[in-house]
C-alpha atoms as a PDB file:
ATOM      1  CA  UNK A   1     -11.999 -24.458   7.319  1.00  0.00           C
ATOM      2  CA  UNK A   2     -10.481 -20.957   7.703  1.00  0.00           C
ATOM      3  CA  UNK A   3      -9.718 -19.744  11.129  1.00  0.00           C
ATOM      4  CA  UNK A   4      -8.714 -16.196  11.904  1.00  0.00           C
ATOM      5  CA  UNK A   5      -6.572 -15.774  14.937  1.00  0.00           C
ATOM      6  CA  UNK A   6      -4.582 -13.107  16.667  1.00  0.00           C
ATOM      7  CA  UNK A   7      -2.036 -13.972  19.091  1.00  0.00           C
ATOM      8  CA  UNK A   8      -1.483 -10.016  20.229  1.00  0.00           C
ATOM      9  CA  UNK A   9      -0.674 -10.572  23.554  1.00  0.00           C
ATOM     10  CA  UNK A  10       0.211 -13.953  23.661  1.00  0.00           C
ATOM     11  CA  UNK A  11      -3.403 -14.902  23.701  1.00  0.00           C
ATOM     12  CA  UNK A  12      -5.174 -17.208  20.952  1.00  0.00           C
ATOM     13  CA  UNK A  13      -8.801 -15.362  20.011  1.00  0.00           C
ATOM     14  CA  UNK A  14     -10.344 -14.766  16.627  1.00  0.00           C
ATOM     15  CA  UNK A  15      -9.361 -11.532  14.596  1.00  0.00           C
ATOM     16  CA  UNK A  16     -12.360 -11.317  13.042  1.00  0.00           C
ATOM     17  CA  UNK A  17     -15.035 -13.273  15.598  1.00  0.00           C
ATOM     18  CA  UNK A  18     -17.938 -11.379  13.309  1.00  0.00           C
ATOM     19  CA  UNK A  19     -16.600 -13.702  10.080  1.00  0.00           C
ATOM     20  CA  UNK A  20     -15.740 -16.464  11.759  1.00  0.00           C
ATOM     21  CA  UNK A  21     -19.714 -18.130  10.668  1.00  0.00           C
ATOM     22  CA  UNK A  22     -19.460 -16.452   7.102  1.00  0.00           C
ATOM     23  CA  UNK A  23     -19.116 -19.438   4.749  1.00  0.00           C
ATOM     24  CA  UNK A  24     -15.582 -19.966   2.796  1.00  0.00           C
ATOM     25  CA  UNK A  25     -15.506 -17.658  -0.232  1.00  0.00           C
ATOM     26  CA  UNK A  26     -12.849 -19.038  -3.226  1.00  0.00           C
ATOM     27  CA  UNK A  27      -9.817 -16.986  -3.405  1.00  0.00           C
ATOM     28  CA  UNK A  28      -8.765 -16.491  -6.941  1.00  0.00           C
ATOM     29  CA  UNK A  29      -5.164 -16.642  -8.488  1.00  0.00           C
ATOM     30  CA  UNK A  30      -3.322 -13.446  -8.970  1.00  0.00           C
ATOM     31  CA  UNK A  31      -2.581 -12.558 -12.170  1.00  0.00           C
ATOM     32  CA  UNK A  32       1.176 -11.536 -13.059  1.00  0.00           C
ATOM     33  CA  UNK A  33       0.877  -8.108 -12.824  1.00  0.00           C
ATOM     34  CA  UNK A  34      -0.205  -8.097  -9.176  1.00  0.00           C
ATOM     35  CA  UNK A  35       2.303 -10.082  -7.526  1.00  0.00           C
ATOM     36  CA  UNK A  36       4.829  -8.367  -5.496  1.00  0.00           C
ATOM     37  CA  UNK A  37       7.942  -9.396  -3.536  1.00  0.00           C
ATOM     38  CA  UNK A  38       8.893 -10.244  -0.118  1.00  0.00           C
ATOM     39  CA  UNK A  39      10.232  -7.495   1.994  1.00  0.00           C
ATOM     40  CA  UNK A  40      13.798  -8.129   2.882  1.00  0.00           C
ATOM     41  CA  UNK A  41      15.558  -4.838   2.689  1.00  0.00           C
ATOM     42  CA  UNK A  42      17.815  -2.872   4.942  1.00  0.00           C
ATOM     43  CA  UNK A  43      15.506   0.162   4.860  1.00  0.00           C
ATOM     44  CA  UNK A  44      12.422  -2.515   5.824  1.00  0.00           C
ATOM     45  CA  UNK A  45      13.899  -3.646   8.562  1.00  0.00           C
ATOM     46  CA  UNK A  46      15.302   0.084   9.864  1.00  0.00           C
ATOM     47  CA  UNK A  47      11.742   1.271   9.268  1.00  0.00           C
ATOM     48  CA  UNK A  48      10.456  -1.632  11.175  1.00  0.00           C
ATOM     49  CA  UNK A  49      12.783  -1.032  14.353  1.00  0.00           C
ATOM     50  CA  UNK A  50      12.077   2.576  14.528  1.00  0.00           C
ATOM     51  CA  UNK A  51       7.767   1.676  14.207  1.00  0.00           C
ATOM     52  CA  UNK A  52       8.416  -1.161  17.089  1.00  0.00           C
ATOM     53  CA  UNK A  53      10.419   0.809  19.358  1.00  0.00           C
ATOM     54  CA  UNK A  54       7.915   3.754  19.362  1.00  0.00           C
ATOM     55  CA  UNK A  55       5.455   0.910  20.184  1.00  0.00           C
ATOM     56  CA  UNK A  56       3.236   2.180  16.668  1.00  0.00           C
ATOM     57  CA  UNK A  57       0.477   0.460  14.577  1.00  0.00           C
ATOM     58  CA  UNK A  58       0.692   1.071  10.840  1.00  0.00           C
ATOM     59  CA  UNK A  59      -1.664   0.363   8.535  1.00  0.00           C
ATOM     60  CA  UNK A  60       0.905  -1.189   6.144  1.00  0.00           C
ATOM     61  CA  UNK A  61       0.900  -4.347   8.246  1.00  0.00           C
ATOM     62  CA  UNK A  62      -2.747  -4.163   9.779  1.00  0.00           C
ATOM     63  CA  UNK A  63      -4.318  -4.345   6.636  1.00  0.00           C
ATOM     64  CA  UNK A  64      -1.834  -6.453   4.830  1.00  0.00           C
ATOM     65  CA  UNK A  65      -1.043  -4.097   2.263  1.00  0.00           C
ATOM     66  CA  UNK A  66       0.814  -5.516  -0.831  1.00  0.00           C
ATOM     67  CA  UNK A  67       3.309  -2.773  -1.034  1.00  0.00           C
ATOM     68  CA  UNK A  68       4.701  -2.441   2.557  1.00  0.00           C
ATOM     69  CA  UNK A  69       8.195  -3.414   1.102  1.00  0.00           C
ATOM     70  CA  UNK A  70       8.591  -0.579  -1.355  1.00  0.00           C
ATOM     71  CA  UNK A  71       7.214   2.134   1.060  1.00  0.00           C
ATOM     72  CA  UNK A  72       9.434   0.914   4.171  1.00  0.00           C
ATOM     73  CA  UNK A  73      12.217   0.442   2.249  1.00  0.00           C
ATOM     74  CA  UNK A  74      12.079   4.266   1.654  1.00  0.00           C
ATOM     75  CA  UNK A  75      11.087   4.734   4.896  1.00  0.00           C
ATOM     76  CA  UNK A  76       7.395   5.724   4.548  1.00  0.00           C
ATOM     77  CA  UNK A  77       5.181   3.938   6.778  1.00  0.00           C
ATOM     78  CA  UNK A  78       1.254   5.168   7.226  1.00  0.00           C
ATOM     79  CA  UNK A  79       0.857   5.348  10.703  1.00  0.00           C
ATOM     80  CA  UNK A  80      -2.564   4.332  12.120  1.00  0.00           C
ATOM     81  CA  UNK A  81      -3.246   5.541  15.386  1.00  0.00           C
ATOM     82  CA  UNK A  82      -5.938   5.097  18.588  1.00  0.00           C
ATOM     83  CA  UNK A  83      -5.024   1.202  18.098  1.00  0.00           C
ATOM     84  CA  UNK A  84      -5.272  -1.836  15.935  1.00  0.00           C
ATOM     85  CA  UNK A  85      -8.669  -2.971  17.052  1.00  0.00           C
ATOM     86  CA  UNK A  86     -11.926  -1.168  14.786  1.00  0.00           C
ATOM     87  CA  UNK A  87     -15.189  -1.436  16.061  1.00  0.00           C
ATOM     88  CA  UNK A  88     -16.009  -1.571  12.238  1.00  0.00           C
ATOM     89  CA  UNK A  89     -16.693  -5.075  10.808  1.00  0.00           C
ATOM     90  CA  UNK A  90     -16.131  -4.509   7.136  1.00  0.00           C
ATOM     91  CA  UNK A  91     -16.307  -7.066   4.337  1.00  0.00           C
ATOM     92  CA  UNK A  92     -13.075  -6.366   2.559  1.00  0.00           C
ATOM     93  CA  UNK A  93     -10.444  -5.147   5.814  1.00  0.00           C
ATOM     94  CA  UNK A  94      -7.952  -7.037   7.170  1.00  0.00           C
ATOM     95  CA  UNK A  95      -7.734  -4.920  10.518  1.00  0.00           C
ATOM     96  CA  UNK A  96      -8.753  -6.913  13.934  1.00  0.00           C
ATOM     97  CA  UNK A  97     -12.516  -6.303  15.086  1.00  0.00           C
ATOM     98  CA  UNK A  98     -13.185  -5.720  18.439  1.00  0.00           C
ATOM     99  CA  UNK A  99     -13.611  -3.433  21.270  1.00  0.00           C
ATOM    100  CA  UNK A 100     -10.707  -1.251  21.520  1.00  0.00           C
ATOM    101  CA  UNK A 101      -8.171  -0.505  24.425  1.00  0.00           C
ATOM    102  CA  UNK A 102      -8.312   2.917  26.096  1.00  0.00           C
ATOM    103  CA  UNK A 103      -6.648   5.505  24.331  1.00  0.00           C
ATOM    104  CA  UNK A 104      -2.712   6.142  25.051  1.00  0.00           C
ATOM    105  CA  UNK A 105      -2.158   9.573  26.061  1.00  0.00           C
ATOM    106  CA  UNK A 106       1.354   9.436  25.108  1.00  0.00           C
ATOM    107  CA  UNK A 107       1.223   8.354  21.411  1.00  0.00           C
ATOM    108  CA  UNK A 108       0.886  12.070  19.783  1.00  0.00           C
ATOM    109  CA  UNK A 109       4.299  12.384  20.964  1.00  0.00           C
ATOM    110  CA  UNK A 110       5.881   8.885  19.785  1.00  0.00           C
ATOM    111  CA  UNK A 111       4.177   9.305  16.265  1.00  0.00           C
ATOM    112  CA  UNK A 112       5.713  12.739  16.106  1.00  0.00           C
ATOM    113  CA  UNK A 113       9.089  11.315  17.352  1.00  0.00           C
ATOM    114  CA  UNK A 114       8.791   8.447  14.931  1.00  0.00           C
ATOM    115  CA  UNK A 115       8.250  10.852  11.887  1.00  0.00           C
ATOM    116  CA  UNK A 116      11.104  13.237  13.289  1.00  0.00           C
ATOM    117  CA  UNK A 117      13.166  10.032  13.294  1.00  0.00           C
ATOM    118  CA  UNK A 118      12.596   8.912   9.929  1.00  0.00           C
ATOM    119  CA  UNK A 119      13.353  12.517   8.576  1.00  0.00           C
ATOM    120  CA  UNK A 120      10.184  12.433   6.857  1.00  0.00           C
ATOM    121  CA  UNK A 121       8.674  14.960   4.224  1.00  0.00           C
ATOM    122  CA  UNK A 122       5.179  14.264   4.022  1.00  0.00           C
ATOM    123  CA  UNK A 123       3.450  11.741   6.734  1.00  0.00           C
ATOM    124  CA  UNK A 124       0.304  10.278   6.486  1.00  0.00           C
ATOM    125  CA  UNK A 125      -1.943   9.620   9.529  1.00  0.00           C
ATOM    126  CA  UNK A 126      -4.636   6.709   9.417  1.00  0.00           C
ATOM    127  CA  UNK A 127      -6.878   5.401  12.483  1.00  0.00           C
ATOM    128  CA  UNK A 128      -9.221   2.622  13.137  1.00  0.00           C
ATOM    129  CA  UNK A 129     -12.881   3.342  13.344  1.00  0.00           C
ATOM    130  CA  UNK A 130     -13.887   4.208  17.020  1.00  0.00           C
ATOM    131  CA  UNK A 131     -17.620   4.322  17.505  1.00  0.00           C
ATOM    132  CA  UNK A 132     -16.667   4.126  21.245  1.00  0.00           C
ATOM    133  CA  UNK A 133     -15.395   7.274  21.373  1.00  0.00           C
ATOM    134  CA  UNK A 134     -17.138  10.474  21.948  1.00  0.00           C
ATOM    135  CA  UNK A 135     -15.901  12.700  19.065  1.00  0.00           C
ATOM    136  CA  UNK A 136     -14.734   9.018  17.560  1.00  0.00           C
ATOM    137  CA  UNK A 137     -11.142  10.394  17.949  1.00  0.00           C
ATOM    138  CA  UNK A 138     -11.363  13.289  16.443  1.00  0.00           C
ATOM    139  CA  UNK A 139      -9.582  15.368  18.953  1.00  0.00           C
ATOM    140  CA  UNK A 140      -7.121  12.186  19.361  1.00  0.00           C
ATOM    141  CA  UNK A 141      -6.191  13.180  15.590  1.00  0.00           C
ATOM    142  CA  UNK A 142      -5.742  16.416  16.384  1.00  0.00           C
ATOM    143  CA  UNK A 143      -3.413  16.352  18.838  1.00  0.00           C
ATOM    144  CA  UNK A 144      -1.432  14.268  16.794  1.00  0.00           C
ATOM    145  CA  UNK A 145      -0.996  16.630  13.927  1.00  0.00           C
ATOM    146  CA  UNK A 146      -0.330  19.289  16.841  1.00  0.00           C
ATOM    147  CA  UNK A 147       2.407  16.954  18.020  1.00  0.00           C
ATOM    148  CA  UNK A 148       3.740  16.600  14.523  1.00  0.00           C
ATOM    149  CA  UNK A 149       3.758  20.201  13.466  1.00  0.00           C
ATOM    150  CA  UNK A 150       6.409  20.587  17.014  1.00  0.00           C
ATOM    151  CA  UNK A 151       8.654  18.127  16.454  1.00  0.00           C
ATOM    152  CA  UNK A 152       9.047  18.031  12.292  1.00  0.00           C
ATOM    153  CA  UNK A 153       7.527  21.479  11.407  1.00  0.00           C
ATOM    154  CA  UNK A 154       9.148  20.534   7.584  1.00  0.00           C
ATOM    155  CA  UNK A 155       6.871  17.736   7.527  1.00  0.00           C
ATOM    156  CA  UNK A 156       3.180  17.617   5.214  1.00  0.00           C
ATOM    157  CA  UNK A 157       0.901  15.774   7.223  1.00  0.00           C
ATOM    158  CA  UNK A 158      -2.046  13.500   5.493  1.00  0.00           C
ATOM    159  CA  UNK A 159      -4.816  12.390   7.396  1.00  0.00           C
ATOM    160  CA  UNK A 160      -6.614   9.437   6.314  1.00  0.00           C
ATOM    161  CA  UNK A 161      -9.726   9.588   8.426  1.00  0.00           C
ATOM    162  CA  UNK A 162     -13.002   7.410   9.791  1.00  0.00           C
ATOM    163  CA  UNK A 163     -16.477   8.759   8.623  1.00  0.00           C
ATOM    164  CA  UNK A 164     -16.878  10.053  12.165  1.00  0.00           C
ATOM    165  CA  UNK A 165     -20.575   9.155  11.776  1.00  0.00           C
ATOM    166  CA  UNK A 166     -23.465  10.467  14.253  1.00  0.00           C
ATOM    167  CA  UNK A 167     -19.959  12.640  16.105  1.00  0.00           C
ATOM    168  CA  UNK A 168     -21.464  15.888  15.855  1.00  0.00           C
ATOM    169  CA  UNK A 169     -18.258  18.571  16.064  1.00  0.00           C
ATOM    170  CA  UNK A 170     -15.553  15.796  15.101  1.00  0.00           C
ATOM    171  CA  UNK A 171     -15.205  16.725  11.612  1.00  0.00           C
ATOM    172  CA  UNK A 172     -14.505  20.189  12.349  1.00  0.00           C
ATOM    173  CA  UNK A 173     -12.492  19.755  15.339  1.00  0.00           C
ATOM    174  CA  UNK A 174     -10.027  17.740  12.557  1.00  0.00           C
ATOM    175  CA  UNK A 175     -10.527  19.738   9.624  1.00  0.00           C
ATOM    176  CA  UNK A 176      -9.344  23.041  12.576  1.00  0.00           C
ATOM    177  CA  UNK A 177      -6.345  20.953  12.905  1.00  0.00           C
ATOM    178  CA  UNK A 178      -5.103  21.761   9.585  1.00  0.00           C
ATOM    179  CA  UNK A 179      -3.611  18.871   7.632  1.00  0.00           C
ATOM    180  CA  UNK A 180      -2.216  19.192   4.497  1.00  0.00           C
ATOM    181  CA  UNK A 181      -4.572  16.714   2.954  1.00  0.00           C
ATOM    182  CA  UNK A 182      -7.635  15.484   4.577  1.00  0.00           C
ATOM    183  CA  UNK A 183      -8.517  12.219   2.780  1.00  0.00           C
ATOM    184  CA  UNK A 184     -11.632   9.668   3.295  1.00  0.00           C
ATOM    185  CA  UNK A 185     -12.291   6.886   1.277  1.00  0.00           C
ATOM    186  CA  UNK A 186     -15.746   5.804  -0.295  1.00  0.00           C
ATOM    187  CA  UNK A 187     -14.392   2.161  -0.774  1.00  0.00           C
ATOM    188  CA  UNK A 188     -17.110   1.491  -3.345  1.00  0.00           C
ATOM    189  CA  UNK A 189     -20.063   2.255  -4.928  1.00  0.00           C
ATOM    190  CA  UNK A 190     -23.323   2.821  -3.621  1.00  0.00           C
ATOM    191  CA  UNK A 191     -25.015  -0.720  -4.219  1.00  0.00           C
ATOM    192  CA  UNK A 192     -22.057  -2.226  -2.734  1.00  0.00           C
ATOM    193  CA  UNK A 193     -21.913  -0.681   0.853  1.00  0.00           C
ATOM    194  CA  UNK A 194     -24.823  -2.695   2.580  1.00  0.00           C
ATOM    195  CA  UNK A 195     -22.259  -5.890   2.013  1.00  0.00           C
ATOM    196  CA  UNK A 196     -18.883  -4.474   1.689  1.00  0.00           C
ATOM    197  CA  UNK A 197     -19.210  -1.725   3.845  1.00  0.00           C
ATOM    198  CA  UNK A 198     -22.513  -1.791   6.286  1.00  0.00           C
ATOM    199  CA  UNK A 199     -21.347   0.321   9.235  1.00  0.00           C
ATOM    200  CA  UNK A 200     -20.993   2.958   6.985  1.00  0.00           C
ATOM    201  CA  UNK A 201     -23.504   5.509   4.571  1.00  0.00           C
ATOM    202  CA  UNK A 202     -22.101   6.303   1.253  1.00  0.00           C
ATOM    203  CA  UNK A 203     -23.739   9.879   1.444  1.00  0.00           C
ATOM    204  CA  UNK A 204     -22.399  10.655   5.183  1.00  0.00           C
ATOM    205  CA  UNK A 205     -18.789   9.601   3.712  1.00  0.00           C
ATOM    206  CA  UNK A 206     -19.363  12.424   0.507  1.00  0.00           C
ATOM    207  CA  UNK A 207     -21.244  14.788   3.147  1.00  0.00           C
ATOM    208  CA  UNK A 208     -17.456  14.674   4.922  1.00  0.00           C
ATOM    209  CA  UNK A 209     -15.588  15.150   2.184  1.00  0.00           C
ATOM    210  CA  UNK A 210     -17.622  18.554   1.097  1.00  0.00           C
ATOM    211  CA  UNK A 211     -17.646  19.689   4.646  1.00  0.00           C
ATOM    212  CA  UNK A 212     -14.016  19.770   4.438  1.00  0.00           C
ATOM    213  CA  UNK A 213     -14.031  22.436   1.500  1.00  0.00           C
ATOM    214  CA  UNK A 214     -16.403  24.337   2.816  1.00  0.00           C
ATOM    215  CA  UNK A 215     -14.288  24.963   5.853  1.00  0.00           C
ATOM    216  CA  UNK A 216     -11.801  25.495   4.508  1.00  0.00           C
ATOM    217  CA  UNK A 217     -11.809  25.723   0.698  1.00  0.00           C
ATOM    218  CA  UNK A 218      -7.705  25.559   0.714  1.00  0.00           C
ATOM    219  CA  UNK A 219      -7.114  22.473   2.012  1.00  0.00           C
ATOM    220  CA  UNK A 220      -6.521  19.199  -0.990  1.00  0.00           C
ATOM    221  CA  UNK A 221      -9.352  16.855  -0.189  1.00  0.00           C
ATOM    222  CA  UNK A 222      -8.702  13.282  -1.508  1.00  0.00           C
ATOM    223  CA  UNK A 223     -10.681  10.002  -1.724  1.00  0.00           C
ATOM    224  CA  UNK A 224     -10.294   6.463  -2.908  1.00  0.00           C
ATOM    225  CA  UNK A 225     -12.540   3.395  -4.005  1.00  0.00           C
ATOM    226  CA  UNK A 226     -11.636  -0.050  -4.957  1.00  0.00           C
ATOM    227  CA  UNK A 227     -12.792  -2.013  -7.704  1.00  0.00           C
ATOM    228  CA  UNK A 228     -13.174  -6.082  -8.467  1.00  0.00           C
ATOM    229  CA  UNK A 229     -15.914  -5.859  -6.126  1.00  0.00           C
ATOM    230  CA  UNK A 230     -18.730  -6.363  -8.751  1.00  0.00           C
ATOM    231  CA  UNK A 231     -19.474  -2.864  -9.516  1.00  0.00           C
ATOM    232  CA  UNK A 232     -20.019  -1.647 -12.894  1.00  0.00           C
ATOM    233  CA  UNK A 233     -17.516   0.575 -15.138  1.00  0.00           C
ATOM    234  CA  UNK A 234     -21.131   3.070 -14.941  1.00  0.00           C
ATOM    235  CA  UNK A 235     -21.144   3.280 -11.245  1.00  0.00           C
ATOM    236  CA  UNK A 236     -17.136   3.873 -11.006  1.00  0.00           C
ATOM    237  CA  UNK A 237     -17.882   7.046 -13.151  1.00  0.00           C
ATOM    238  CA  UNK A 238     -21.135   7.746 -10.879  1.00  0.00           C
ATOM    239  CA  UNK A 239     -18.677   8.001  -7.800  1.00  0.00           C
ATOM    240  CA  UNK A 240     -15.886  10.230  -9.705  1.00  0.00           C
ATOM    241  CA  UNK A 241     -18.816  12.595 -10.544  1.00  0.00           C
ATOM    242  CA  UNK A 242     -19.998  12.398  -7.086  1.00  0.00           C
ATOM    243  CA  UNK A 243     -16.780  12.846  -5.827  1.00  0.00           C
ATOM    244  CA  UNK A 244     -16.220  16.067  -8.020  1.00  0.00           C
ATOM    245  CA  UNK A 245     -19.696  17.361  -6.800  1.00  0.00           C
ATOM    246  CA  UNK A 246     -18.052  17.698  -3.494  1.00  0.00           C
ATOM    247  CA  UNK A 247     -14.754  19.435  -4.498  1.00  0.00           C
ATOM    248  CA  UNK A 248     -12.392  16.115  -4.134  1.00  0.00           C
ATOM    249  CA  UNK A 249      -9.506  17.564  -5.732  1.00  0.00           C
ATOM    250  CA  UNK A 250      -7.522  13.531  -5.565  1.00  0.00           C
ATOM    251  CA  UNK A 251      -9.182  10.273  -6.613  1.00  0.00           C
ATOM    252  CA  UNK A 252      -7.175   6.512  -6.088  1.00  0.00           C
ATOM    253  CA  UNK A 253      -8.447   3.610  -7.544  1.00  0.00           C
ATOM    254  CA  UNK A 254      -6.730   0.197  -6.544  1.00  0.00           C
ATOM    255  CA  UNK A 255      -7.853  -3.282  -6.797  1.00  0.00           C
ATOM    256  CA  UNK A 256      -9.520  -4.952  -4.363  1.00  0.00           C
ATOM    257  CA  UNK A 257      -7.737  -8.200  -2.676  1.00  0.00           C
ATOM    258  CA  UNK A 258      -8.693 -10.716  -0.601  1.00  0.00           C
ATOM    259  CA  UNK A 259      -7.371 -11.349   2.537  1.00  0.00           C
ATOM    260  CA  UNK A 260      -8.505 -14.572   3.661  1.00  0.00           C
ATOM    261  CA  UNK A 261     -11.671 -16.472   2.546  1.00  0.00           C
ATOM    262  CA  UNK A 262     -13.757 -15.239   5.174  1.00  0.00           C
ATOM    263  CA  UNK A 263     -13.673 -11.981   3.406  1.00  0.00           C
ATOM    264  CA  UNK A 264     -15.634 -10.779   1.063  1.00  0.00           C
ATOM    265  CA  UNK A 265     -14.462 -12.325  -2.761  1.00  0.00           C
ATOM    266  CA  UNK A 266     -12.623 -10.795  -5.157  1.00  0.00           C
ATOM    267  CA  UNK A 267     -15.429 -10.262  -8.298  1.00  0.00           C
ATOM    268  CA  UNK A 268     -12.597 -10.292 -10.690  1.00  0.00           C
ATOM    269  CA  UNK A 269      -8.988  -8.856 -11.458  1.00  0.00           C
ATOM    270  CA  UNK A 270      -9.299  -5.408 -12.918  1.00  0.00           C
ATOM    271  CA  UNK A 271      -6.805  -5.182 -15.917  1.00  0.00           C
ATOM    272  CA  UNK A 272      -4.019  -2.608 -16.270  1.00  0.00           C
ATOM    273  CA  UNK A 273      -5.983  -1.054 -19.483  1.00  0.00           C
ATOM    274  CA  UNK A 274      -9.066  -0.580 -17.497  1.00  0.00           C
ATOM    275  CA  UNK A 275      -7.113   1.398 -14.818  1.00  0.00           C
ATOM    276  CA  UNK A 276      -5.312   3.499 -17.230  1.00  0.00           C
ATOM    277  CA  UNK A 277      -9.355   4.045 -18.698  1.00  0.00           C
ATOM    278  CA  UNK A 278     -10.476   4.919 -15.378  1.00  0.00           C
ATOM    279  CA  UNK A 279      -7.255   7.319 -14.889  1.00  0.00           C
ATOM    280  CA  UNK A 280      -8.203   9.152 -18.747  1.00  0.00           C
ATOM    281  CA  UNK A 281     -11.828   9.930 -17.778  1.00  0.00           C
ATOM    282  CA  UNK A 282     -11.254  11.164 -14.110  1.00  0.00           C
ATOM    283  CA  UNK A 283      -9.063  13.013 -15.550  1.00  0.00           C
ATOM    284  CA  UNK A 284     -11.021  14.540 -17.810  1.00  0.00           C
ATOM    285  CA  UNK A 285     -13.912  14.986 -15.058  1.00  0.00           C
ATOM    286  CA  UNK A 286     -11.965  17.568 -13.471  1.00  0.00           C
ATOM    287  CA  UNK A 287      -9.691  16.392 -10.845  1.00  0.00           C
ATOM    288  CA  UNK A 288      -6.325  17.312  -9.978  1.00  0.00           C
ATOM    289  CA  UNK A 289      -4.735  14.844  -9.221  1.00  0.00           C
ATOM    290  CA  UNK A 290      -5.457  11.001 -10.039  1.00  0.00           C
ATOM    291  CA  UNK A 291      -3.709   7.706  -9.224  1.00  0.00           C
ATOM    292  CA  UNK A 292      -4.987   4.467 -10.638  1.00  0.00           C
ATOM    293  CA  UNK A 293      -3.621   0.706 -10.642  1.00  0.00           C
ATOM    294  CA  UNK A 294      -3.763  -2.469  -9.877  1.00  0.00           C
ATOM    295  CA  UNK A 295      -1.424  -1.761  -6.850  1.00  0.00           C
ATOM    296  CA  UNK A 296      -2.592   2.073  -5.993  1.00  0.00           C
ATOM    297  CA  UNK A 297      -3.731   2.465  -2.211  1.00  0.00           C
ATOM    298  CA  UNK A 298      -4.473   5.268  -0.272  1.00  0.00           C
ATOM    299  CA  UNK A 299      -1.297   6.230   1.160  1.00  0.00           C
ATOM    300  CA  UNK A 300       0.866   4.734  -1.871  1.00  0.00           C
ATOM    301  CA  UNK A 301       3.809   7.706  -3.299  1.00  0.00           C
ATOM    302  CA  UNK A 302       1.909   9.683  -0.870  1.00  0.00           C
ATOM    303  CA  UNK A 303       4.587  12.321  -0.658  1.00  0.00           C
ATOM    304  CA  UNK A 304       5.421  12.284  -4.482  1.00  0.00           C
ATOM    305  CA  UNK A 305       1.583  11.909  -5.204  1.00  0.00           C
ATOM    306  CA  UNK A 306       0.901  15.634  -2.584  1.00  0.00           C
ATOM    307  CA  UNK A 307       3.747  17.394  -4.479  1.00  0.00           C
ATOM    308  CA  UNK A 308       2.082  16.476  -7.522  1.00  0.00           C
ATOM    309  CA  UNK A 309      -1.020  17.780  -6.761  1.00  0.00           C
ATOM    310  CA  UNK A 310       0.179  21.186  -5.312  1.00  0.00           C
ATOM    311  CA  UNK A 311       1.571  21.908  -8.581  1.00  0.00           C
ATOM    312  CA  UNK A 312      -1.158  20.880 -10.740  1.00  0.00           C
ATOM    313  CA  UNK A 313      -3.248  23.654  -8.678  1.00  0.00           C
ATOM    314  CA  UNK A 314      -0.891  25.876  -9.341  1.00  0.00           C
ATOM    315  CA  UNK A 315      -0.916  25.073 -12.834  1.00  0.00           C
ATOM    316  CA  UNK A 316      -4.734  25.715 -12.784  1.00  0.00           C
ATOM    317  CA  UNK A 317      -3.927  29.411 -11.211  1.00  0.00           C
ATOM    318  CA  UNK A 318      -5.309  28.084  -7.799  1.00  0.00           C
END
């Protein structure tokens, strides 16, 4: 039996108490091509001091991600701020469930500091979901771009935001804070949500996303879905149109992994020629920019990804 335990705090309690009664899903073998190494760099372990001393979550170890060596190595982390407890219980995230601590008032500044630090060019900015909030953090986020823009005004900032459902104002109180790139994910198709993602509605999250634009039609909007879920190659190109309805200008598609058995299973192993297939027809759909791989995640060559995409609008005489 699987058991799911955080010991933040010295204290033994279940990460995920809302899985702990889900029956034991199989975990399937990786294929080659999406194994990755241990991190054991220099530049890991400098990127590590620098998030520990400024007392920061990042979403690179919160959610397990598979590349956390490559990005800290170069020093690009994916901050994820208001704390490392969601309120959201969804099928496929490895980030602890719970009811969240009070905000810290202080940690606009130590993100900023941390980026400063780091001598970053482009930053991106994550959160948990916080249904316990108000505005669900929206003004939290904003404050933290604020802070960033003062202390590393060379720095493009990327926001990687909740759905900031039923928080009338919170969208536009972030969107007013002018990031660079304002980016929500869909996760996954429509059929999927009520079991992969049920705290969430697939039209609110595309509602967002074309909100954005027509705010402000200059900032890059950018979205992401995984597949090996057990949607169809149909519905992946339902989503890219739907996406492209709303004016996404960015589209990442990544395989989904399991992090432990009490998580939703992985459907299957997506091949490298699929993603490449996916890449050609979003492509050809319109956007501007489009990353898609077996390893792609939100926040993955972020920074090469954004200067990318400014020139491919300027390409298009935008």
């Amino acid at each position: 039996m699987t058991t799911l335990i955080d010991t933040a705090e010295g204290k033994l309690r279940p990460r995920h108490p809302e899985k702990e009664a889900r029956p034991e899903t199989p975990m399937l073998r990786k294929p080659d091509w999406i194994r990755v190494k241990a991190p054991t760099s220099k530049g890991f372990a400098e990127t590590r001091a620098i998030v520990r001393a400024k007392n920061l979550h990042t979403v690179c170890e919160e959610a397990a991600c598979p590349n956390i060596g490559e990005c800290w190595d170069k020093k690009h982390a994916t901050m994820m701020i208001m704390g490392d407890t969601c309120t959201r219980a969804c099928a496929f995230c490895n980030v602890k469930t719970g009811l969240p601590a009070a905000l810290d008032p202080d940690e606009p500044v130590h993100v900023a500091e941390a980026v400063a630090e780091m001598g970053l060019s482009h930053v991106v900015i994550t959160s948990v979901d916080r249904d316990d909030l108000l505005d669900g953090g929206a003004d939290h986020f904003a404050q933290v771009v604020a802070a960033i823009r003062q202390a590393a005004p060379q720095t493009t900032i990327e926001i990687l935001t909740p759905d900031f459902l039923r928080k009338d104002g919170a969208a536009e109180t972030v969107i007013d804070s002018k990031p660079d790139v304002f980016n929500h994910n869909l996760e996954t198709v429509p059929r999927l949500y009520l079991s992969i993602r049920p705290g969430a509605r697939y039209y609110h999250s595309l509602r967002l996303l074309e909100r954005v634009k027509e705010r402000d039609p200059a900032m890059f909007t950018k979205s992401g879905i995984m597949v090996g879920l057990g949607e169809t190659r149909e519905e992946v190109m339902q989503v890219m149109d739907d996406m492209r309805a709303a004016g996404v200008d960015f589209i990442t598609i990544g395989q989904y992994l399991q992090p432990t058995r009490k998580h939703a299973a992985v459907d299957r192993f997506v091949t490298p020629d699929e993603f490449k297939a996916y890449e050609t027809l979003a492509r050809a759909k319109g956007f501007l920019m489009v990353s898609s791989s077996p390893l792609t995640r939100s926040s993955h060559h972020a920074g090469e990804d954004f200067a990318k995409l400014k020139r491919a609008r300027e390409a298009r005489g935008g």
